[in-house]
PDB file of N, CA and C in Angstrom:
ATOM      1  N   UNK A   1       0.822  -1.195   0.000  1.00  0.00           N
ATOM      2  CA  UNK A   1       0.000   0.000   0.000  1.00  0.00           C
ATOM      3  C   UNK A   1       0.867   1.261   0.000  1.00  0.00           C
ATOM      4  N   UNK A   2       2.133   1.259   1.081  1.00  0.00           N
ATOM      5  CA  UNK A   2       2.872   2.950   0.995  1.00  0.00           C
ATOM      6  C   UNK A   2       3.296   2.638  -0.860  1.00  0.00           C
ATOM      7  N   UNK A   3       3.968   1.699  -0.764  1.00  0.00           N
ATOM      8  CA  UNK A   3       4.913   1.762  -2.103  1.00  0.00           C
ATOM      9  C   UNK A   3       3.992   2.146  -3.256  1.00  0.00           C
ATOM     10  N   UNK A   4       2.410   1.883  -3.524  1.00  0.00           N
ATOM     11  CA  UNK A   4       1.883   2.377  -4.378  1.00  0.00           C
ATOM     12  C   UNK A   4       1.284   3.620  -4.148  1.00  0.00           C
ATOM     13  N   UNK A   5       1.163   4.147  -2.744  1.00  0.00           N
ATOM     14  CA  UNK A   5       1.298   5.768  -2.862  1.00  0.00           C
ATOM     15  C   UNK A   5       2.464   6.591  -3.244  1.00  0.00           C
ATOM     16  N   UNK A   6       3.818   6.054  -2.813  1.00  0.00           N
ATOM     17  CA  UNK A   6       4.481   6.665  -3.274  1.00  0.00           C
ATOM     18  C   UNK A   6       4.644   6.315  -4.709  1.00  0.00           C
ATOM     19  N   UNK A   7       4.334   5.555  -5.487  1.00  0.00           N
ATOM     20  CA  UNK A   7       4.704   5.537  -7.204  1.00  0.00           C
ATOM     21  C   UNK A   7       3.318   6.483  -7.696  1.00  0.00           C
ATOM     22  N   UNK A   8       2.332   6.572  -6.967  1.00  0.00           N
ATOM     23  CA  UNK A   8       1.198   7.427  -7.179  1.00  0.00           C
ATOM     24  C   UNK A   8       1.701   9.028  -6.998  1.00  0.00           C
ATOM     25  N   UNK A   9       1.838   9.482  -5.904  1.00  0.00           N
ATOM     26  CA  UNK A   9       2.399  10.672  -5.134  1.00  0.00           C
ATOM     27  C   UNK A   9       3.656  11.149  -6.558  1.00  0.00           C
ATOM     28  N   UNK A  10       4.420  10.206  -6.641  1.00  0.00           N
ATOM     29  CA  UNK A  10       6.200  10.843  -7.993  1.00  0.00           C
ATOM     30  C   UNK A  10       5.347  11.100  -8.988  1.00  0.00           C
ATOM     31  N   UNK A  11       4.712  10.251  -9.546  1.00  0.00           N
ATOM     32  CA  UNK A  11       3.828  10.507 -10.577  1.00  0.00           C
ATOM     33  C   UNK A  11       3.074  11.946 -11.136  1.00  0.00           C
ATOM     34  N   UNK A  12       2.400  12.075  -9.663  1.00  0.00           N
ATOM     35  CA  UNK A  12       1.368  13.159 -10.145  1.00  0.00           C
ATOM     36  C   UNK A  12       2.125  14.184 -10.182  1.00  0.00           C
ATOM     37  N   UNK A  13       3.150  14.638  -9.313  1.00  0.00           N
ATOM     38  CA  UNK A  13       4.424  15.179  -8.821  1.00  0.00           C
ATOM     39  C   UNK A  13       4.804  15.660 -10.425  1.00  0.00           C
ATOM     40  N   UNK A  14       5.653  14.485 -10.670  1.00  0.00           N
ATOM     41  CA  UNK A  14       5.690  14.526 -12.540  1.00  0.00           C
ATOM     42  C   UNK A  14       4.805  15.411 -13.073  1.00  0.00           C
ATOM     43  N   UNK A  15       3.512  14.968 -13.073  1.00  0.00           N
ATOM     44  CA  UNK A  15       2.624  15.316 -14.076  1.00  0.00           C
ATOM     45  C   UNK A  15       1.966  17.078 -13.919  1.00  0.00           C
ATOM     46  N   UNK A  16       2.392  17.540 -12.297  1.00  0.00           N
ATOM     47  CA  UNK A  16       1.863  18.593 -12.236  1.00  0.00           C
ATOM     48  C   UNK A  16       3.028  19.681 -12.347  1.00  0.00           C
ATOM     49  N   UNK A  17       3.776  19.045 -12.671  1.00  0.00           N
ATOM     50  CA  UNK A  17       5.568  20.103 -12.771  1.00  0.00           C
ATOM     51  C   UNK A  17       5.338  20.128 -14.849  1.00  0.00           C
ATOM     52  N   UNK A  18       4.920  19.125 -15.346  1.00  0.00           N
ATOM     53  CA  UNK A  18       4.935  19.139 -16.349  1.00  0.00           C
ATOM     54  C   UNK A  18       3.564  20.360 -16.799  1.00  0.00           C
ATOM     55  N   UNK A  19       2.861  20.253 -16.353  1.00  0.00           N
ATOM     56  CA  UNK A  19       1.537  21.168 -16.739  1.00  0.00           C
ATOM     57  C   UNK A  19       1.782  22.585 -16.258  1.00  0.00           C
ATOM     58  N   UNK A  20       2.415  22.645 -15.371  1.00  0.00           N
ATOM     59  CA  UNK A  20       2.916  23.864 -14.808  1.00  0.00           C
ATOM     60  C   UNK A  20       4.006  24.475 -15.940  1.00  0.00           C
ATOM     61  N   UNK A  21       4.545  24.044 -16.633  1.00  0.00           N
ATOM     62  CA  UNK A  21       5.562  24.266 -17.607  1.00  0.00           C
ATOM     63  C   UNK A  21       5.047  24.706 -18.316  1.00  0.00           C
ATOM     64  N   UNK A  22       3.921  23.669 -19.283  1.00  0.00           N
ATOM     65  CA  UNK A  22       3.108  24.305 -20.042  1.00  0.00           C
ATOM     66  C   UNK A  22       2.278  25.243 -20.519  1.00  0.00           C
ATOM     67  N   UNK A  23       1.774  25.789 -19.269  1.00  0.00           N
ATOM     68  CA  UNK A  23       0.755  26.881 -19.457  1.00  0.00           C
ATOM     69  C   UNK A  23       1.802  28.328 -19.814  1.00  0.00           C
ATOM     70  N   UNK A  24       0.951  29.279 -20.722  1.00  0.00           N
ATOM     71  CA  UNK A  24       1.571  30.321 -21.091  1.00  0.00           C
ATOM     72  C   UNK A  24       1.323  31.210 -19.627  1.00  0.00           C
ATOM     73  N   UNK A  25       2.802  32.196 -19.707  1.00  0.00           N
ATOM     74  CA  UNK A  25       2.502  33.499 -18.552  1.00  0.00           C
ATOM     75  C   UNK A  25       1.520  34.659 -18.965  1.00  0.00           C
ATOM     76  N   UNK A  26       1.410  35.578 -18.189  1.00  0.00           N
ATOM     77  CA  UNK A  26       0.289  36.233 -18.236  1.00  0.00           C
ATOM     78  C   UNK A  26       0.955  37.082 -19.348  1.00  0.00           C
ATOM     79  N   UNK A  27       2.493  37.642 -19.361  1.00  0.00           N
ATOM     80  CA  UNK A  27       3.226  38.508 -20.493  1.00  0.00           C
ATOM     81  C   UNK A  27       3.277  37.449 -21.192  1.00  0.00           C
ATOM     82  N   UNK A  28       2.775  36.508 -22.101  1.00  0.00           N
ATOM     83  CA  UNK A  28       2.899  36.357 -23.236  1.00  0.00           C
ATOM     84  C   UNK A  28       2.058  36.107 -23.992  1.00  0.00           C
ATOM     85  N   UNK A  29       0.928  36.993 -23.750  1.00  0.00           N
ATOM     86  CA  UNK A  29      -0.120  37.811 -24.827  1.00  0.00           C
ATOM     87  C   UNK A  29       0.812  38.579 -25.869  1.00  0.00           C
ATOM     88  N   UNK A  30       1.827  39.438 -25.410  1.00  0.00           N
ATOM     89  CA  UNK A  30       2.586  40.125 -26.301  1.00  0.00           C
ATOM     90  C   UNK A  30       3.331  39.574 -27.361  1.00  0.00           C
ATOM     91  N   UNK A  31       3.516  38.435 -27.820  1.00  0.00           N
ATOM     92  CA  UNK A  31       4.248  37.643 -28.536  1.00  0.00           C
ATOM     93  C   UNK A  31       3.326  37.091 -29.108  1.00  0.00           C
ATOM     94  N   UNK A  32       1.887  37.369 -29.210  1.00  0.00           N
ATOM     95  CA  UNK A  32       0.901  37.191 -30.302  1.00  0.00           C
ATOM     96  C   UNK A  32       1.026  38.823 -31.540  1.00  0.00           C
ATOM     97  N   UNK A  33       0.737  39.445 -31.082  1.00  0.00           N
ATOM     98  CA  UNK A  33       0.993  40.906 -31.278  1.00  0.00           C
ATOM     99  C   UNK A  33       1.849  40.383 -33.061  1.00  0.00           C
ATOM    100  N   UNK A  34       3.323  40.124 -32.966  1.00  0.00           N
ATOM    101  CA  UNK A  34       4.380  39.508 -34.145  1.00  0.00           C
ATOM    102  C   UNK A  34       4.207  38.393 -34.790  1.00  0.00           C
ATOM    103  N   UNK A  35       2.842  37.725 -34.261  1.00  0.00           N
ATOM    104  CA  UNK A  35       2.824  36.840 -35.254  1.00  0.00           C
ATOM    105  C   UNK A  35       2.628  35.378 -34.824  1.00  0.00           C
ATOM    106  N   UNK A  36       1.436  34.578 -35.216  1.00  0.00           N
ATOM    107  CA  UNK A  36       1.688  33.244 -34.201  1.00  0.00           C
ATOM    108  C   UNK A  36       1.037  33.673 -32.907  1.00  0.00           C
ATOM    109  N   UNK A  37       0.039  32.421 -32.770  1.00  0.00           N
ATOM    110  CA  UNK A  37      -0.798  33.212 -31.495  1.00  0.00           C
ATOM    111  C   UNK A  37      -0.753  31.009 -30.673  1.00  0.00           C
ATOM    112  N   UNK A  38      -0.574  30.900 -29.428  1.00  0.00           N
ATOM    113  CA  UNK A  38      -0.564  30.038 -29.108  1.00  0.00           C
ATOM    114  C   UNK A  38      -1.942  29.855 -28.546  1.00  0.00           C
ATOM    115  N   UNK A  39      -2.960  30.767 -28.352  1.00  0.00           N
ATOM    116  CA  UNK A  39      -3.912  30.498 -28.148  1.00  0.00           C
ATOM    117  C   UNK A  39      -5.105  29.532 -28.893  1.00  0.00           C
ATOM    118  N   UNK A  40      -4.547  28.735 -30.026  1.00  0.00           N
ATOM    119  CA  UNK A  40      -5.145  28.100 -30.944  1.00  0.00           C
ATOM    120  C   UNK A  40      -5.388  26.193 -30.958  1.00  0.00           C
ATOM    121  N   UNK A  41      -4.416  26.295 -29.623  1.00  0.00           N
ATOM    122  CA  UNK A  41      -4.134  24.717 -29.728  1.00  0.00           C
ATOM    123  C   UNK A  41      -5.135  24.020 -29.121  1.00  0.00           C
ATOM    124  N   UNK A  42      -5.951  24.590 -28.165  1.00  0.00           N
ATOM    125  CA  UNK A  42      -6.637  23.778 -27.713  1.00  0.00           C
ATOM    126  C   UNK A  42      -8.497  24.271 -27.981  1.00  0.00           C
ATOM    127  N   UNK A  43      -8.539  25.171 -29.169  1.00  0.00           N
ATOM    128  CA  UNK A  43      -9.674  25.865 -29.544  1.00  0.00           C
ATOM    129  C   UNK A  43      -9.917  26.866 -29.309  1.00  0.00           C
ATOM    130  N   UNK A  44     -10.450  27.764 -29.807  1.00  0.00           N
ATOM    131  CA  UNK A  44     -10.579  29.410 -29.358  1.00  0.00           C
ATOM    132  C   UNK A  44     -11.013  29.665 -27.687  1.00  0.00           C
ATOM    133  N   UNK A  45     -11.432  29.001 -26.651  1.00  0.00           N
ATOM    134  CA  UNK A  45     -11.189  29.156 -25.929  1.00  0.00           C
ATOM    135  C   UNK A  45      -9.586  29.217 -25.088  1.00  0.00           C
ATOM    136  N   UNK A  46      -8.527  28.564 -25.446  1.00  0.00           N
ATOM    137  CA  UNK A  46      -7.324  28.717 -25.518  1.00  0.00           C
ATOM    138  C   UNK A  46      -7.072  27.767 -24.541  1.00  0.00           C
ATOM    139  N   UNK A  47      -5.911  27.389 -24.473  1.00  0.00           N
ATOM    140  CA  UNK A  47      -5.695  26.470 -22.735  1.00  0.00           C
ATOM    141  C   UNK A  47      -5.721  27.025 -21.887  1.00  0.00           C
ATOM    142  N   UNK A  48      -5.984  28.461 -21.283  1.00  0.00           N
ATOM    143  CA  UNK A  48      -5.768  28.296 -20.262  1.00  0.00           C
ATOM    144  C   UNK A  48      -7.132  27.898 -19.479  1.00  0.00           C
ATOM    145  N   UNK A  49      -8.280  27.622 -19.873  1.00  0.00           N
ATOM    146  CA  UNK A  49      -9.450  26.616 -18.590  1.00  0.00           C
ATOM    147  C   UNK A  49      -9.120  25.332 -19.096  1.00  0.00           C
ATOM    148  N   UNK A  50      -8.820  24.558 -19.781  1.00  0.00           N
ATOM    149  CA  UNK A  50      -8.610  23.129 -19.857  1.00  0.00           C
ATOM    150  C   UNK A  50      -7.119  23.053 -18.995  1.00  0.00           C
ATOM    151  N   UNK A  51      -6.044  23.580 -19.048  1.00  0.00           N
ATOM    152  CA  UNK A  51      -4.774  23.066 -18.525  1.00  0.00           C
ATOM    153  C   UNK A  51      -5.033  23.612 -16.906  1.00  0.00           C
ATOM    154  N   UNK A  52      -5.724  24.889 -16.484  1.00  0.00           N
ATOM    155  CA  UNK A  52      -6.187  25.415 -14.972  1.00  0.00           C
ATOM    156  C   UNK A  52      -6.684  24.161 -14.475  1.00  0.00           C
ATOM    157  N   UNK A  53      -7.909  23.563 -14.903  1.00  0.00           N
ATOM    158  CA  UNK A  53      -8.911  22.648 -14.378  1.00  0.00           C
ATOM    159  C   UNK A  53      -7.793  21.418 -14.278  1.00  0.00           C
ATOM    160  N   UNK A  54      -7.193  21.117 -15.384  1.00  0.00           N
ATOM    161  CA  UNK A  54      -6.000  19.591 -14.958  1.00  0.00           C
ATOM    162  C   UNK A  54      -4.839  20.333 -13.660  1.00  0.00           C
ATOM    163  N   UNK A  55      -4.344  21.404 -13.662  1.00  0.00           N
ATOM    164  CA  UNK A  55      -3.602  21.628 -12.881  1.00  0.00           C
ATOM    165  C   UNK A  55      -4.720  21.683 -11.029  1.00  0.00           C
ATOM    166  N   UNK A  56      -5.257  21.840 -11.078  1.00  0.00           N
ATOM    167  CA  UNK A  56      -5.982  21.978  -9.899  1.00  0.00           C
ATOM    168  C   UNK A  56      -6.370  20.746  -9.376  1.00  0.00           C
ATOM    169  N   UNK A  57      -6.522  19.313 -10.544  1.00  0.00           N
ATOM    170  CA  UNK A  57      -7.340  18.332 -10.060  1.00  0.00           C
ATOM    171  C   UNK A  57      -5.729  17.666  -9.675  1.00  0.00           C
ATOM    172  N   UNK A  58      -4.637  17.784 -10.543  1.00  0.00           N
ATOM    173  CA  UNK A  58      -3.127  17.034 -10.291  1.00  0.00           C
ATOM    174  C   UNK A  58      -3.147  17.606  -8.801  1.00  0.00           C
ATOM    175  N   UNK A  59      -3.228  19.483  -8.325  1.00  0.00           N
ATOM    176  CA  UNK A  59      -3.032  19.885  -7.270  1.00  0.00           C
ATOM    177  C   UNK A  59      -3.901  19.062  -5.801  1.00  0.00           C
ATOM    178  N   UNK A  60      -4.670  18.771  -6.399  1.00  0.00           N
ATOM    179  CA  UNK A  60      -5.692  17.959  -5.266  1.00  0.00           C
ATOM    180  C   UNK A  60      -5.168  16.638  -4.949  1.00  0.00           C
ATOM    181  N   UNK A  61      -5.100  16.064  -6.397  1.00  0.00           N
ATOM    182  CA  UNK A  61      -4.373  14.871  -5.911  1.00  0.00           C
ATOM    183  C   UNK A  61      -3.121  14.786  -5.163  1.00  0.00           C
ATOM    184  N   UNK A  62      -2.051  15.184  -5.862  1.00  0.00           N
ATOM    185  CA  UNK A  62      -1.339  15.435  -5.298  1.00  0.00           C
ATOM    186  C   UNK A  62      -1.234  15.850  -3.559  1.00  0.00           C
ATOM    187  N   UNK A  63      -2.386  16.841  -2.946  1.00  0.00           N
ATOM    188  CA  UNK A  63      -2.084  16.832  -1.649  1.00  0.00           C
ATOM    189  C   UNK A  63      -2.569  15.475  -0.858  1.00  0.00           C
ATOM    190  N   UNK A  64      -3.846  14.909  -1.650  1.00  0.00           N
ATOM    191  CA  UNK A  64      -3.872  13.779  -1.019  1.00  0.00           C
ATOM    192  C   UNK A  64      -3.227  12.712  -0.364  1.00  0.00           C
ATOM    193  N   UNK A  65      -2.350  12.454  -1.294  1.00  0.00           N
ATOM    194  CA  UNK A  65      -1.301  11.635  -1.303  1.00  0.00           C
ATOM    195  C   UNK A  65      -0.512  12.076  -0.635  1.00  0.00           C
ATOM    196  N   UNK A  66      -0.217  13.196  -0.352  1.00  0.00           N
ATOM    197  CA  UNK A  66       0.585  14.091   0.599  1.00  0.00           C
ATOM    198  C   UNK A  66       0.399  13.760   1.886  1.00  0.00           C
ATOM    199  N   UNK A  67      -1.095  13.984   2.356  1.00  0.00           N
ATOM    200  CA  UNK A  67      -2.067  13.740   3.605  1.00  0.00           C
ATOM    201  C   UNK A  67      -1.416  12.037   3.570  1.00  0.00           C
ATOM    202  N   UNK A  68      -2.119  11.833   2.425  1.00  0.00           N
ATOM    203  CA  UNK A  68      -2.349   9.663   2.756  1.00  0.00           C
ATOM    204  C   UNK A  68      -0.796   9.380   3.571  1.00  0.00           C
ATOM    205  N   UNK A  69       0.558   9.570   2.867  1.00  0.00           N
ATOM    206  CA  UNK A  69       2.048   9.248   3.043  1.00  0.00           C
ATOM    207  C   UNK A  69       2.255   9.571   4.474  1.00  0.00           C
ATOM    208  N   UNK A  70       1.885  10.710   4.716  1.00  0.00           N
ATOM    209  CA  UNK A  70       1.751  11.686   6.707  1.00  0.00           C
ATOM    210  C   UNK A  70       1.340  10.149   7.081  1.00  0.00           C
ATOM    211  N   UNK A  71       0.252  10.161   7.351  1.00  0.00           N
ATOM    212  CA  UNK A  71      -0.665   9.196   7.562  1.00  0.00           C
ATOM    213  C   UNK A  71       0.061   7.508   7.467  1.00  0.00           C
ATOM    214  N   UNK A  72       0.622   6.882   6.864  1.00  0.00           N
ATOM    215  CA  UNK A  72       0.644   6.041   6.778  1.00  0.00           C
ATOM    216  C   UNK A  72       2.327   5.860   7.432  1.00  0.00           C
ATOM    217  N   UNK A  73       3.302   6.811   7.035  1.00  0.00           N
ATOM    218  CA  UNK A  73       3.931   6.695   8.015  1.00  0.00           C
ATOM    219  C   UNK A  73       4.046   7.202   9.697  1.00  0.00           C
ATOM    220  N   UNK A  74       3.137   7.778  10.117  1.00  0.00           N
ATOM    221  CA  UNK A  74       3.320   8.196  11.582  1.00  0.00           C
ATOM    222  C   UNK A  74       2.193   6.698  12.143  1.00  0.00           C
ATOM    223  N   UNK A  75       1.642   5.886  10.936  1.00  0.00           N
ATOM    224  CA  UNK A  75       1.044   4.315  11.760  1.00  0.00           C
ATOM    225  C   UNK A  75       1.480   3.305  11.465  1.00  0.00           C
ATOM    226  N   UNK A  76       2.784   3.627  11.297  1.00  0.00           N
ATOM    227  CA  UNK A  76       3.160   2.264  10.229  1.00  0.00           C
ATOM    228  C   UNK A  76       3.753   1.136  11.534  1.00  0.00           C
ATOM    229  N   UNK A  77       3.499   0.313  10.865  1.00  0.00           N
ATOM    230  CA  UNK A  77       4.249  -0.483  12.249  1.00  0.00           C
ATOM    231  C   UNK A  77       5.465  -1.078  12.474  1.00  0.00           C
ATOM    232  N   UNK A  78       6.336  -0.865  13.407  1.00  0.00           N
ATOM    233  CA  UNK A  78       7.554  -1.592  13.760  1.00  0.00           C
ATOM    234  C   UNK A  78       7.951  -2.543  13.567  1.00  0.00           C
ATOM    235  N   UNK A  79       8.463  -3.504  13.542  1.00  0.00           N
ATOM    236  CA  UNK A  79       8.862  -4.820  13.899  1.00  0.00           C
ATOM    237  C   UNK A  79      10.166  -4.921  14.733  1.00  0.00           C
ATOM    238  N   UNK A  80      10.007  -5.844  15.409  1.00  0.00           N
ATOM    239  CA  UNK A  80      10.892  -5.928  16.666  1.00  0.00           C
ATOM    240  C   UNK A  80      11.612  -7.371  16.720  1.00  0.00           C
ATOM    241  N   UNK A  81      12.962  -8.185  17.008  1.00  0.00           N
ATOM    242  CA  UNK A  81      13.622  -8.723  17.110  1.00  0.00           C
ATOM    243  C   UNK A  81      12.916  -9.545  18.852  1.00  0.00           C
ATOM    244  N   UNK A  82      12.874  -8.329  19.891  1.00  0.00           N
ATOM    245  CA  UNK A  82      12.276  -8.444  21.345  1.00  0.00           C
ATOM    246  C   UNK A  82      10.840  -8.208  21.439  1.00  0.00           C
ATOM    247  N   UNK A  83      10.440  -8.508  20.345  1.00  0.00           N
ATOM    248  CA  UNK A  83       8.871  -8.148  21.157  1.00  0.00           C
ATOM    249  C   UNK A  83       8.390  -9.252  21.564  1.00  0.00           C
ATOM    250  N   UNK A  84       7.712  -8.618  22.585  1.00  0.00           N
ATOM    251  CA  UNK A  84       7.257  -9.860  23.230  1.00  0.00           C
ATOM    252  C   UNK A  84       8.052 -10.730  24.738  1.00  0.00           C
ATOM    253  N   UNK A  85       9.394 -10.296  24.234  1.00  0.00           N
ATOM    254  CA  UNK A  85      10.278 -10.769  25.429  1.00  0.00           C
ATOM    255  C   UNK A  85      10.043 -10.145  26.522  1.00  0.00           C
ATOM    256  N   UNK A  86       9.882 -10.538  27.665  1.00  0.00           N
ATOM    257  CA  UNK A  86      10.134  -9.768  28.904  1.00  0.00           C
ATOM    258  C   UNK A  86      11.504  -9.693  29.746  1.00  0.00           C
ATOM    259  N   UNK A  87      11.656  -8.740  30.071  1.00  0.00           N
ATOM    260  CA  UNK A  87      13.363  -8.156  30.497  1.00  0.00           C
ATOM    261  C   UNK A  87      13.000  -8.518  31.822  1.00  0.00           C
ATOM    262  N   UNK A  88      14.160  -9.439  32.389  1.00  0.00           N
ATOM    263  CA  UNK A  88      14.452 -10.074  34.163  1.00  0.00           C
ATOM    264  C   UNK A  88      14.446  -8.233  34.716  1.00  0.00           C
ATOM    265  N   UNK A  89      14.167  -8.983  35.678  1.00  0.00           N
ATOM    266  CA  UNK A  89      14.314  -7.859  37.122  1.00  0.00           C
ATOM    267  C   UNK A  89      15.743  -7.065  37.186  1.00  0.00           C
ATOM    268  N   UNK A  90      15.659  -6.007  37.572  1.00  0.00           N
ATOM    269  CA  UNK A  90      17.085  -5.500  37.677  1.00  0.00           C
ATOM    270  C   UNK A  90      17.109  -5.545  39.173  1.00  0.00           C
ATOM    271  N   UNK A  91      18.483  -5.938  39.660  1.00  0.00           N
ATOM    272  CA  UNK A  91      18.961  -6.024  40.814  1.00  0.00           C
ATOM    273  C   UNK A  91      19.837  -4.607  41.523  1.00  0.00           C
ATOM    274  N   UNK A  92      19.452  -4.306  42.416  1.00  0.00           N
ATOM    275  CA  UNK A  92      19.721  -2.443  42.971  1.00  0.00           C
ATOM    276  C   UNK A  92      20.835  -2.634  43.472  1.00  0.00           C
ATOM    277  N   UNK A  93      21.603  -1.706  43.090  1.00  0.00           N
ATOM    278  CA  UNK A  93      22.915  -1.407  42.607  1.00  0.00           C
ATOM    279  C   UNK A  93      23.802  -1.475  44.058  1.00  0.00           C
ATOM    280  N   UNK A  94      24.770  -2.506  44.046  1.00  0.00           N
ATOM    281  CA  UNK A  94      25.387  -2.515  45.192  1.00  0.00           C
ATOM    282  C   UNK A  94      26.197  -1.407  46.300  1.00  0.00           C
ATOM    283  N   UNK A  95      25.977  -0.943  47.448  1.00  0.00           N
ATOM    284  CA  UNK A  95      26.404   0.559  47.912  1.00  0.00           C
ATOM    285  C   UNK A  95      28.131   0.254  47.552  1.00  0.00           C
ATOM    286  N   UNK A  96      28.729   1.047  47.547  1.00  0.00           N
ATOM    287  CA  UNK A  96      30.089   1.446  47.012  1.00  0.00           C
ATOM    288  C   UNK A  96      30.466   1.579  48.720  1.00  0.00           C
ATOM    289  N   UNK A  97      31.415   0.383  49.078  1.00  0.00           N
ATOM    290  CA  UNK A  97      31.996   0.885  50.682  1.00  0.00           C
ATOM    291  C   UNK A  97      33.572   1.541  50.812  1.00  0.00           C
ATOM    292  N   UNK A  98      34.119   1.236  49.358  1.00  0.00           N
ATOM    293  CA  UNK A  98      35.610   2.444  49.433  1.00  0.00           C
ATOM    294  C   UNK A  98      35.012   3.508  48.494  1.00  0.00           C
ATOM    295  N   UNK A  99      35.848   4.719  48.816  1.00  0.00           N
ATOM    296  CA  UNK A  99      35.227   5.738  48.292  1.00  0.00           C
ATOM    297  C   UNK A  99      36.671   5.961  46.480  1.00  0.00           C
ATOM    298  N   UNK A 100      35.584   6.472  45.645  1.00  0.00           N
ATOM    299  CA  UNK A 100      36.220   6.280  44.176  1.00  0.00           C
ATOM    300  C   UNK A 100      37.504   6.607  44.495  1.00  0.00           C
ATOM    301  N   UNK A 101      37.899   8.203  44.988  1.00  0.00           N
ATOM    302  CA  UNK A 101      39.458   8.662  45.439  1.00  0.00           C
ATOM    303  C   UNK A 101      39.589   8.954  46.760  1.00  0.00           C
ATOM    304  N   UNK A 102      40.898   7.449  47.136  1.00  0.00           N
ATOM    305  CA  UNK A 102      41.079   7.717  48.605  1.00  0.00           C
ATOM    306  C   UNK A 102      41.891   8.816  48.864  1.00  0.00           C
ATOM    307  N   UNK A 103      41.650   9.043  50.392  1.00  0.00           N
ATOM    308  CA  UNK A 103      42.234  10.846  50.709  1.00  0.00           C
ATOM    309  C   UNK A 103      43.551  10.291  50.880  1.00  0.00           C
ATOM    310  N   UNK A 104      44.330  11.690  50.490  1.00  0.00           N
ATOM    311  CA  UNK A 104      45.974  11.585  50.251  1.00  0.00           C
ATOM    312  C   UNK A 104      46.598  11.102  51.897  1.00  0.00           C
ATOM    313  N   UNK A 105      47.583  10.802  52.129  1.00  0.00           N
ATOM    314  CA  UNK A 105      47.913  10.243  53.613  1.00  0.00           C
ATOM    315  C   UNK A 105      48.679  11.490  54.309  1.00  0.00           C
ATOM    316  N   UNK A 106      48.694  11.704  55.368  1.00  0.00           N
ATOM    317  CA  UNK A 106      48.966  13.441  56.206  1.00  0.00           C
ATOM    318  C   UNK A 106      50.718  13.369  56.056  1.00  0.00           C
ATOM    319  N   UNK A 107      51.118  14.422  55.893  1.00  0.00           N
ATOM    320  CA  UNK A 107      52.321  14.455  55.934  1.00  0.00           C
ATOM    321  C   UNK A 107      52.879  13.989  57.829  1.00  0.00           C
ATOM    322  N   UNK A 108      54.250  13.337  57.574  1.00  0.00           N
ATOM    323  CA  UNK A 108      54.881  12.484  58.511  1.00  0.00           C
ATOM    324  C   UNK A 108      55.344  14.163  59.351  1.00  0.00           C
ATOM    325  N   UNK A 109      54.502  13.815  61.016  1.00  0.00           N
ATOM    326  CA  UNK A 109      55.169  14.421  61.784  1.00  0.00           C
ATOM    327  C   UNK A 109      56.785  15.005  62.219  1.00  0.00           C
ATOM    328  N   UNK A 110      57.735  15.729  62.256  1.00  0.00           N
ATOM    329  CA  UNK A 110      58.999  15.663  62.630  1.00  0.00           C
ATOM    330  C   UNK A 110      58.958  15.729  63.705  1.00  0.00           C
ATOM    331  N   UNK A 111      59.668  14.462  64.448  1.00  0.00           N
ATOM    332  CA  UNK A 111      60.048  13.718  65.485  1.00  0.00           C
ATOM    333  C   UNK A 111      60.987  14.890  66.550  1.00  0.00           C
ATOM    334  N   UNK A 112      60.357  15.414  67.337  1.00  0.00           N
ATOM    335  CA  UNK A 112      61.270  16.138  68.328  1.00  0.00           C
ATOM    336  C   UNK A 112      61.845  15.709  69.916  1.00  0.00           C
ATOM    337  N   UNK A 113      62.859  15.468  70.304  1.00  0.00           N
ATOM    338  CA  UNK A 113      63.613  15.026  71.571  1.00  0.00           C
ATOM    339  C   UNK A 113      63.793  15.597  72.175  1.00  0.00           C
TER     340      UNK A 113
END
């Protein structure tokens, strides 16, 4: 199931980077003006409501799959080597009766007669 959201998810990904390419910018009305009008390819209405309407439905999909992937990895499940095992008792930690650094020894009295 993830692996075919994610070949779903690259896909549309693909497909909405590609449509996004396609559509003309708003400045290039002016490059009809010289000649050659690209507004013809997809009928005198022009592409831009047929390629808007595919870019919006790729955009939808696309978040879906966005949502679904969230989703499927924050439930995905673990697998464990220990599951199931139960861990022995821990035994409380024995008191320490020399101390880590013993104190230095007093310097040797000088002996007076």
């Amino acid at each position: 199931m993830y692996t075919l959201v994610v070949v779903l998810h690259i896909l549309v990904c693909l497909f909405l980077i590609a449509i996004v390419l396609l559509q003309t910018g708003k400045g290039a009305d002016i490059g009809a003006v010289f000649g050659g009008s690209s507004q013809t390819l997809f009928g005198s209405a022009g592409p831009g409501t047929f390629l808007s309407k595919l870019t919006a439905i790729a955009a939808v999909i696309f978040m879906v799959t966005s949502l679904g992937l969230a989703y499927l990895i924050s439930h995905r499940e673990t697998a464990s080597v220990v599951k199931g095992v139960q861990s022995a008792p821990v035994a409380p930690a024995p008191l320490q009766t020399q101390p880590a650094f013993p104190k230095p020894p007093m310097p040797a009295q000088p002996q007076t007669k």
